[in-house]
Protein backbone atom coordinates (compact mmCIF):
# COMPACT_ATOMS: atom_id res chain seq x y z
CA UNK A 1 -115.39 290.52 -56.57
CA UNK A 2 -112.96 287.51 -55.59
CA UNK A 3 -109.19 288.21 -56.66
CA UNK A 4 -108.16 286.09 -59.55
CA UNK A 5 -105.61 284.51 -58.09
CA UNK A 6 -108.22 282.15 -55.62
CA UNK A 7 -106.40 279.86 -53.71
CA UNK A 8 -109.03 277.23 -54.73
CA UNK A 9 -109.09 277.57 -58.59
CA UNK A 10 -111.29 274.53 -59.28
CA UNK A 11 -113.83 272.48 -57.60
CA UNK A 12 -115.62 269.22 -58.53
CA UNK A 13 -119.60 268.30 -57.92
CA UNK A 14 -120.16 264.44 -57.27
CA UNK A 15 -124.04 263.88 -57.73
CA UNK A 16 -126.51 262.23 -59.18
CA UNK A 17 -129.33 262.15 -61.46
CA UNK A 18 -131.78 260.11 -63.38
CA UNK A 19 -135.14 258.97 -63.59
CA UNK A 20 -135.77 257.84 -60.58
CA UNK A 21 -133.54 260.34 -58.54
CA UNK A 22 -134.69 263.46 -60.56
CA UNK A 23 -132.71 266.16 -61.14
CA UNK A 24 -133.16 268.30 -57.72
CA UNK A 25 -129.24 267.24 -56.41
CA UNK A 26 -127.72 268.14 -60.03
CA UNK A 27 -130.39 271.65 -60.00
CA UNK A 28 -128.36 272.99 -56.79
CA UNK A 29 -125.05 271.79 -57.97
CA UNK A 30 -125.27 273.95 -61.30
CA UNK A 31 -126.62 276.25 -58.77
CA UNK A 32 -123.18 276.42 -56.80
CA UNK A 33 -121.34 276.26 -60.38
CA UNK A 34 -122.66 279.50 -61.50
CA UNK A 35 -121.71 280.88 -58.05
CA UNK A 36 -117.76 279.37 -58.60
CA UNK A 37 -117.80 281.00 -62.37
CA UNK A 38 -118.63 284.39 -61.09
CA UNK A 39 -116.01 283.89 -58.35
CA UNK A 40 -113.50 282.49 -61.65
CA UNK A 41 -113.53 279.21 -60.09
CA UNK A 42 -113.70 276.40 -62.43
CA UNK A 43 -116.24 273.97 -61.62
CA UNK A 44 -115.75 270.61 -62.69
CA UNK A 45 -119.09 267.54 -61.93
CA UNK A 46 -117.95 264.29 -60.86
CA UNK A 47 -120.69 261.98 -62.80
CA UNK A 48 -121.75 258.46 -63.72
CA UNK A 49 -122.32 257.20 -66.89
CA UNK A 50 -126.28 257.13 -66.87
CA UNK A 51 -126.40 260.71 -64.92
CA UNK A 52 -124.49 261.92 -67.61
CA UNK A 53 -126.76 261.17 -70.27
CA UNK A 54 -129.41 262.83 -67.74
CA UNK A 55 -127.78 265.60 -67.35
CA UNK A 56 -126.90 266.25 -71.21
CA UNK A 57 -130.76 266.71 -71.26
CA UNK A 58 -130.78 269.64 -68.96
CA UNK A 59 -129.89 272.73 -71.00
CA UNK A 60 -128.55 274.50 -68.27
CA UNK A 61 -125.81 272.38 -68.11
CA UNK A 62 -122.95 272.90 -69.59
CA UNK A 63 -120.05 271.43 -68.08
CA UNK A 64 -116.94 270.00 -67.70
CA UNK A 65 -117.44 266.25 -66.66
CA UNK A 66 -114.91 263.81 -64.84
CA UNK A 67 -116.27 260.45 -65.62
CA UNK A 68 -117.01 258.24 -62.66
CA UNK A 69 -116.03 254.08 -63.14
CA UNK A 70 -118.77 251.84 -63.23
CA UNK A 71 -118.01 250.50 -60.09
CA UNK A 72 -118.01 254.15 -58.52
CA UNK A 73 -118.56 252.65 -55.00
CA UNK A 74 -115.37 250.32 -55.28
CA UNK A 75 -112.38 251.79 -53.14
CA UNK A 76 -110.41 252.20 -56.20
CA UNK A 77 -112.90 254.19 -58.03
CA UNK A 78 -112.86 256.67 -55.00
CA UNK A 79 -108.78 256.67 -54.78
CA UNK A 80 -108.84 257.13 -58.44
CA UNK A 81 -111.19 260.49 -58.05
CA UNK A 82 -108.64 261.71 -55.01
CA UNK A 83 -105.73 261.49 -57.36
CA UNK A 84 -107.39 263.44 -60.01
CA UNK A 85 -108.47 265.74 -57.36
CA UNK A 86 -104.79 266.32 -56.09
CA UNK A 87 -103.50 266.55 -60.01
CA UNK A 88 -106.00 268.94 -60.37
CA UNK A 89 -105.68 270.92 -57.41
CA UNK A 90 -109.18 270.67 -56.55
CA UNK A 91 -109.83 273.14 -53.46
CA UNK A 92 -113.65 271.79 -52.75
CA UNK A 93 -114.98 268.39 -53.49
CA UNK A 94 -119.30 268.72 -52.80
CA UNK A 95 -120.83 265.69 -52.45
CA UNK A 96 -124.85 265.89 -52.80
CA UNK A 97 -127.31 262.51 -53.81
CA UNK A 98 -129.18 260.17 -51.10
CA UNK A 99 -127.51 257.19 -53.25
CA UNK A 100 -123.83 257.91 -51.27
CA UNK A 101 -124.44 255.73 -48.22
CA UNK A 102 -122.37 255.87 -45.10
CA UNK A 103 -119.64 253.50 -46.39
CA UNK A 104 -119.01 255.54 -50.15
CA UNK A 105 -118.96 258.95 -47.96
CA UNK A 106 -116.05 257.38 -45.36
CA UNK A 107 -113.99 255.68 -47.96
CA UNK A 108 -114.24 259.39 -49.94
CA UNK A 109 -113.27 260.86 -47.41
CA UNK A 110 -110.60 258.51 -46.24
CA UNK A 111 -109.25 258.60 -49.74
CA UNK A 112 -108.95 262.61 -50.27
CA UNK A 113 -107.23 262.76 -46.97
CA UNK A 114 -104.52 259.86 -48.19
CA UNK A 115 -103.96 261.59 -51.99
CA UNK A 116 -105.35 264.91 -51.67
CA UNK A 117 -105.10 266.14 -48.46
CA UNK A 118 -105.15 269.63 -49.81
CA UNK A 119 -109.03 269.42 -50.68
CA UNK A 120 -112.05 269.64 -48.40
CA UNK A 121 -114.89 267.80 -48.75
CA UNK A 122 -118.16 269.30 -48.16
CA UNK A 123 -121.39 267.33 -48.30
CA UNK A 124 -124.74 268.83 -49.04
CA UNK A 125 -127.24 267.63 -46.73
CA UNK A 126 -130.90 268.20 -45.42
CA UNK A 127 -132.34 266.22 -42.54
CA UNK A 128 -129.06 265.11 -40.94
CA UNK A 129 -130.69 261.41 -40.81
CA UNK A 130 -127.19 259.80 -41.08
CA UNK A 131 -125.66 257.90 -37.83
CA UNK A 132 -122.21 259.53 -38.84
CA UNK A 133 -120.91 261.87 -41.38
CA UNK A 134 -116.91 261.89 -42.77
CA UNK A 135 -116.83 265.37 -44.11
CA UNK A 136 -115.21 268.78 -43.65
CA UNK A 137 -117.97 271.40 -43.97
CA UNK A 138 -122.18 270.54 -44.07
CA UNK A 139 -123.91 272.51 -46.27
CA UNK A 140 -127.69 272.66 -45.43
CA UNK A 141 -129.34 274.60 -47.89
CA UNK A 142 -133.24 273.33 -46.91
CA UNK A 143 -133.27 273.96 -42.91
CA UNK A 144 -135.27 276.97 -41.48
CA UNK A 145 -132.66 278.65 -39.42
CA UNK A 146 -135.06 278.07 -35.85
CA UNK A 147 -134.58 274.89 -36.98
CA UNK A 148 -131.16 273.70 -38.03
CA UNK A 149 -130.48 269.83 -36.60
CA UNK A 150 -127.68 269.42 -34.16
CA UNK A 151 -124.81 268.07 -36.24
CA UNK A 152 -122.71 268.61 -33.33
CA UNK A 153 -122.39 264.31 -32.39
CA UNK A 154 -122.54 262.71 -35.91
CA UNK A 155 -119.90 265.68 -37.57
CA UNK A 156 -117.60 266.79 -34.72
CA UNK A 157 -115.44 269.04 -35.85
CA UNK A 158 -117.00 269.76 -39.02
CA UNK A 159 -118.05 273.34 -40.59
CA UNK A 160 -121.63 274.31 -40.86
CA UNK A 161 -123.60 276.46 -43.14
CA UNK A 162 -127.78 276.23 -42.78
CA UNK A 163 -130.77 278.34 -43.24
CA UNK A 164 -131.87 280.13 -45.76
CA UNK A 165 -128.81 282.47 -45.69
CA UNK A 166 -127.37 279.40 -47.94
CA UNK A 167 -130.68 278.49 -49.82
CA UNK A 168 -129.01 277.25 -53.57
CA UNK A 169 -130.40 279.25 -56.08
CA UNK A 170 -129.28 279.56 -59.40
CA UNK A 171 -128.29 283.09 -60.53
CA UNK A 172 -131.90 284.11 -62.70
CA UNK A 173 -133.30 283.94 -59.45
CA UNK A 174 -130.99 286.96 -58.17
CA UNK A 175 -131.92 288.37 -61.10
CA UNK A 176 -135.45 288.23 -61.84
CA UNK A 177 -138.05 291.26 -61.21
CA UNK A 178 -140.46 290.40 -58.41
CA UNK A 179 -143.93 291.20 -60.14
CA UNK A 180 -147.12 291.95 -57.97
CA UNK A 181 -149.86 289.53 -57.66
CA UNK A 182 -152.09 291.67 -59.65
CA UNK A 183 -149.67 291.60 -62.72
CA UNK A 184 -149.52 287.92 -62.85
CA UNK A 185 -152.04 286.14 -64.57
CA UNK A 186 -150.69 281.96 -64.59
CA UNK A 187 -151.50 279.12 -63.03
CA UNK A 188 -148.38 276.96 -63.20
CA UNK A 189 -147.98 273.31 -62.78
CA UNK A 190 -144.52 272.03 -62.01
CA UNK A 191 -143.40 268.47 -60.94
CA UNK A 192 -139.63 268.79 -60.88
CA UNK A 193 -137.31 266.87 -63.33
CA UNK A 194 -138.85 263.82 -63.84
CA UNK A 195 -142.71 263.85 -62.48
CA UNK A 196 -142.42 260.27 -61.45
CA UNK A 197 -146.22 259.31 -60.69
CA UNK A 198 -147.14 261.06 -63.24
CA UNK A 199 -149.10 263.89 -61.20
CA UNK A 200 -149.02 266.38 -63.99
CA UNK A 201 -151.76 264.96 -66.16
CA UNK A 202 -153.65 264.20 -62.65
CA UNK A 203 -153.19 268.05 -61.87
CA UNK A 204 -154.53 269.12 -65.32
CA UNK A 205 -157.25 267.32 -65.71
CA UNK A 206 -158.92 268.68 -62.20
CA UNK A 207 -157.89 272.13 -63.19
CA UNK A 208 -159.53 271.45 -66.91
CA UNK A 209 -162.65 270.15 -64.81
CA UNK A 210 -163.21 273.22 -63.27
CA UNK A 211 -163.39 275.47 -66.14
CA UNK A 212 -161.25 277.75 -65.22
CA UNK A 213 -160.43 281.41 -68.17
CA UNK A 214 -156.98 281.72 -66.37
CA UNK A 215 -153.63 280.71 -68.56
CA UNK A 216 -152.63 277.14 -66.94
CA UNK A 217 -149.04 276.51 -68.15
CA UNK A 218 -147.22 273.08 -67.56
CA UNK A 219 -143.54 272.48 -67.38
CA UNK A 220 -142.78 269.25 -69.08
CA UNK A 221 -138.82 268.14 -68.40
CA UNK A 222 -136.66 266.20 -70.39
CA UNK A 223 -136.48 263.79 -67.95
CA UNK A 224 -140.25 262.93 -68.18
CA UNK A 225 -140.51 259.12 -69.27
CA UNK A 226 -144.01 259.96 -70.08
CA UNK A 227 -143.28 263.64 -71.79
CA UNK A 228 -144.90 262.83 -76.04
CA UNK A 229 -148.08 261.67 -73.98
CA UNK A 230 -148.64 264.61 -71.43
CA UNK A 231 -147.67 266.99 -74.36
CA UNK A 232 -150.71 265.05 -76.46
CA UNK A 233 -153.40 265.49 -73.38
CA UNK A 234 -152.43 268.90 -72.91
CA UNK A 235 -153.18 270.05 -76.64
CA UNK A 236 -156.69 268.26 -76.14
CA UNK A 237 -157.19 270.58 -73.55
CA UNK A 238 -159.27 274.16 -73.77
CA UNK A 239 -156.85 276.94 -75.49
CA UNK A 240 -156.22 278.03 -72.26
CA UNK A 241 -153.88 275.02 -71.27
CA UNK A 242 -149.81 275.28 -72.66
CA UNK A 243 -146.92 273.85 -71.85
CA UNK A 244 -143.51 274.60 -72.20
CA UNK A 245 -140.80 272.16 -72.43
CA UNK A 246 -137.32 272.56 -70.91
CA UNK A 247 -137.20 276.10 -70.09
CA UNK A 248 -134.23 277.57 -69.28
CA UNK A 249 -135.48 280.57 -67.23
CA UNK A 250 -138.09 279.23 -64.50
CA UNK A 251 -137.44 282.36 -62.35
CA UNK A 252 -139.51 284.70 -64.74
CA UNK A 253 -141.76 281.89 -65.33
CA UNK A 254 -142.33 281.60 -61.63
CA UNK A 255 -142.51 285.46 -61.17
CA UNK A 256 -145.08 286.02 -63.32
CA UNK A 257 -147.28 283.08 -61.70
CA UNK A 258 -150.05 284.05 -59.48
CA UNK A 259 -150.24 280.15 -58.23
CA UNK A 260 -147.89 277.51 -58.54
CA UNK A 261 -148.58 273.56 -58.22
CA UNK A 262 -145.61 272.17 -57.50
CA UNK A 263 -143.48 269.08 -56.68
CA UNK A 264 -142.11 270.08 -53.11
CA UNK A 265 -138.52 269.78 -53.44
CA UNK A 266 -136.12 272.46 -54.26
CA UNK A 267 -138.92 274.51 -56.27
CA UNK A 268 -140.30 275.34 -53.06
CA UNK A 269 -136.90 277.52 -52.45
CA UNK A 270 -137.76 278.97 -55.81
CA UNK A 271 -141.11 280.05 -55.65
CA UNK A 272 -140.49 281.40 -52.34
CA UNK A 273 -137.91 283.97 -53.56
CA UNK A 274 -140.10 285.00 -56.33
CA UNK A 275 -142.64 285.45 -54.05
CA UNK A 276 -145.78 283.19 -55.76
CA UNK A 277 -148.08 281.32 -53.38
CA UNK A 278 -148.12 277.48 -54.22
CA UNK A 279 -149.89 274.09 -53.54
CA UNK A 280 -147.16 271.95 -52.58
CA UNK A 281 -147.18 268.02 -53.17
CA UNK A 282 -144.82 265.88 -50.89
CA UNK A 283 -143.76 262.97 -53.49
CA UNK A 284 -140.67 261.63 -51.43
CA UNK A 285 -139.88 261.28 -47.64
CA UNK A 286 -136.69 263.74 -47.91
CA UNK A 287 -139.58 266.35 -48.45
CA UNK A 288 -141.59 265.97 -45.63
CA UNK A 289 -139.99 268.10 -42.77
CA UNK A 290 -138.78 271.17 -44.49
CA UNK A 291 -141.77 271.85 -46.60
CA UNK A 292 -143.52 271.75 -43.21
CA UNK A 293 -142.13 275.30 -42.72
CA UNK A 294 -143.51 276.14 -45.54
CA UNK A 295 -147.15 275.28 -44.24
CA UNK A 296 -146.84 276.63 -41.05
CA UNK A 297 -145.27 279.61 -42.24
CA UNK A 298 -148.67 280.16 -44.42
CA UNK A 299 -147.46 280.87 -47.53
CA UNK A 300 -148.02 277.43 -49.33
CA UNK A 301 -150.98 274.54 -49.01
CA UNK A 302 -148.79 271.26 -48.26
CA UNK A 303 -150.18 267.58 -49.60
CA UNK A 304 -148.58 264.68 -48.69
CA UNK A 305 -148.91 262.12 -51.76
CA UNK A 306 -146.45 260.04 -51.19
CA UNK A 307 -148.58 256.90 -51.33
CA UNK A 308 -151.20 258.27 -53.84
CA UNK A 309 -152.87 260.93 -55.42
CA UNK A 310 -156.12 262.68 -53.37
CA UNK A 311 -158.43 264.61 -56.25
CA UNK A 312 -160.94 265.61 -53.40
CA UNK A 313 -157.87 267.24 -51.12
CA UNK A 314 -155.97 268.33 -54.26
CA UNK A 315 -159.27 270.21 -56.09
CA UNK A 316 -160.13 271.33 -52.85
CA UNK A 317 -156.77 273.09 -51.97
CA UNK A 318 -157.02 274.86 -55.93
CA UNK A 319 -160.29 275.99 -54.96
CA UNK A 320 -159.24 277.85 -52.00
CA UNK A 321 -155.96 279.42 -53.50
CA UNK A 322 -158.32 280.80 -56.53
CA UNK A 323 -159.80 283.17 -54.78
CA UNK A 324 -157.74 286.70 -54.79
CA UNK A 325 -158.04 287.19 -50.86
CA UNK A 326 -156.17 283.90 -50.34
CA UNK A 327 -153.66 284.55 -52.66
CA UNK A 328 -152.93 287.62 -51.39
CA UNK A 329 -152.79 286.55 -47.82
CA UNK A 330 -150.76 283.50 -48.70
CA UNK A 331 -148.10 286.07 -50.83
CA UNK A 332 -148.25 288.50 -47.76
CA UNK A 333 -146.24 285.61 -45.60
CA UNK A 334 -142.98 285.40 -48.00
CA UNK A 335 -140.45 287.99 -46.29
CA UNK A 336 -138.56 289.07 -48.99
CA UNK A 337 -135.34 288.52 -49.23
CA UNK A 338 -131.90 287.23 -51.03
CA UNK A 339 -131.28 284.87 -53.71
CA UNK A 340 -128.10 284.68 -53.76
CA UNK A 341 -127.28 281.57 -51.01
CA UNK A 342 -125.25 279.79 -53.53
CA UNK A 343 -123.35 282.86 -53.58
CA UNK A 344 -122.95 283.18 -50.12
CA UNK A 345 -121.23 279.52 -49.85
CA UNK A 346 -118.87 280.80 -52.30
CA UNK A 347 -118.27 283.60 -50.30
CA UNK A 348 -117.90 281.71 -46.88
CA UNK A 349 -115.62 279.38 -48.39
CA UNK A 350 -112.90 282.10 -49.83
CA UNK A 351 -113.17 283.79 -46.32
CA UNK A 352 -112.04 280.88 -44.47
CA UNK A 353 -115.02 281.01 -42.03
């Protein structure tokens, strides 16, 4: 265990959340957080006013928040944040949102080298589709490691750690019994933090259509605008059909799961490590190329319904994972492995590497 007297005794998360964001960029952060408590690092989230009030609905998160100005963007906003850093003695600033174009990430970084020179900045990133990144270290938690992108031209000089060495997990996932397939019994439907096309009701209704004795649970978030209606369909449903709102441990949830229809963003990473076969649905273009691993490595069914909602390809793909010789095969392509990547960045970070 890390000595306690870290050279880097706090660091601060700058992300986002809300409706139309979700809650995937704030997920990995509290990921990393748990990570810096074990390590008695004191993490500290950089937030805006309305992913504040997001991220009070999250019960996972329990933190201590430095509140971002209105005009976050505004050079003075960002000098203001590299001042408290400095004050604070903030080791590691992480950046991680798609909102923090090209300009906010220079004049960040430009700003923590003027007033707190001391602190590294380290930006979370997945398809490396910027023309330039101002950082210090790239963390890319998503990439297979056959196929990390050459950061080498738009990050010179900066420190990498990809693959699924660093995949951020929070710590129930470390910690969670893997069950075999023929102990688990659920069907679950998950669509992330905020289910924005409302593809949970969709999902249910096709599974309710096909008459199906297995338990189908369905994970309703806070953050679901449409959350007192899907909770009213789903008690119309057979007695077969739950849901549970807000849970706080998703790793047994997933473990005992013998299928999971899910959002494909970073519940892929967490079905993987508990080892349950899933139907994945692409809802956003930062999804597409790194759940394609996740086809071609067999253990999930990828959709892409980004621009709507197929029942034919969607009732067909629930079909084929119901039967026990799919499953089975599917399962059979997960190598097992760690789930401790956030961890490992932890780790990396004290060693200097």
């Amino acid at each position: 265990m890390p000595s306690k007297t870290n050279t880097h005794s706090k660091v601060v998360f700058l992300t986002q959340a809300n409706s139309l964001l979700g809650s995937g960029h704030l997920m990995r952060c509290i990921a990393l957080a748990q990570a810096c408590e074990k390590a008695r690092i004191a993490p500290v989230f950089a937030l805006d006013k309305n992913s504040l009030i997001f991220a009070k609905q999250n019960p996972l998160f329990d933190y201590p928040v430095y509140l971002m100005d209105e005009q976050q963007g505004s050079q003075k906003s960002l000098e203001k944040l590299a001042q408290y850093c400095n004050q604070q003695t903030i080791g590691y600033l992480f950046i991680d949102g798609y909102n923090f174009n090209l300009e906010f990430r220079q004049q960040l970084f430009k700003a923590l080298r003027q007033y707190a020179c001391n602190c590294q900045l380290i930006s979370i990133d997945d398809n490396a589709e910027q023309a330039k990144m101002f950082t210090d270290w790239i963390l890319n938690p998503s990439t297979d490691i056959n196929a990390i992108p050459d950061y080498s031209k738009i990050a010179p000089g900066a420190k990498l750690m990809a693959g699924h060495h660093y995949r951020l997990l929070r710590k129930e996932f470390s910690q969670q019994q893997i069950l075999p397939l023929d102990k688990r019994s659920e069907i679950i439907i998950t669509m992330g933090g905020t289910d924005p096309f409302s593809y949970s009701v969709k999902v249910l209704n096709l599974l309710a259509q096909l008459n199906l004795t297995a338990p189908v649970r369905c994970i309703v978030a806070n953050g679901f605008e449409d959350k007192t209606q899907l909770i009213a369909q789903i008690e119309k449903l057979p007695s077969n059909f739950s849901y549970t709102v807000a849970p706080q441990n998703m790793a047994a949830i997933f473990a005992n799961a013998k299928l999971a229809i899910s959002a494909a963003g970073t519940a892929q990473f967490e079905l993987y490590a508990m080892q349950t076969p899933a139907i994945l649905i692409i809802l956003a273009d930062n999804q597409y190329r790194n759940t394609q691993n996740a086809a071609q490595d067999g253990w999930a069914k990828v959709l892409d319904f980004r621009q709507t909602f197929d029942s034919d390809k969607m009732t067909r793909a629930i079909q084929e994972c119901l039967n026990e010789t799919t499953l089975l095969h599917m399962q059979s392509k997960i190598q097992p492995g760690s789930a401790e990547g956030a961890k490992n960045v932890i780790n990396t970070l004290l060693n200097g590497k």
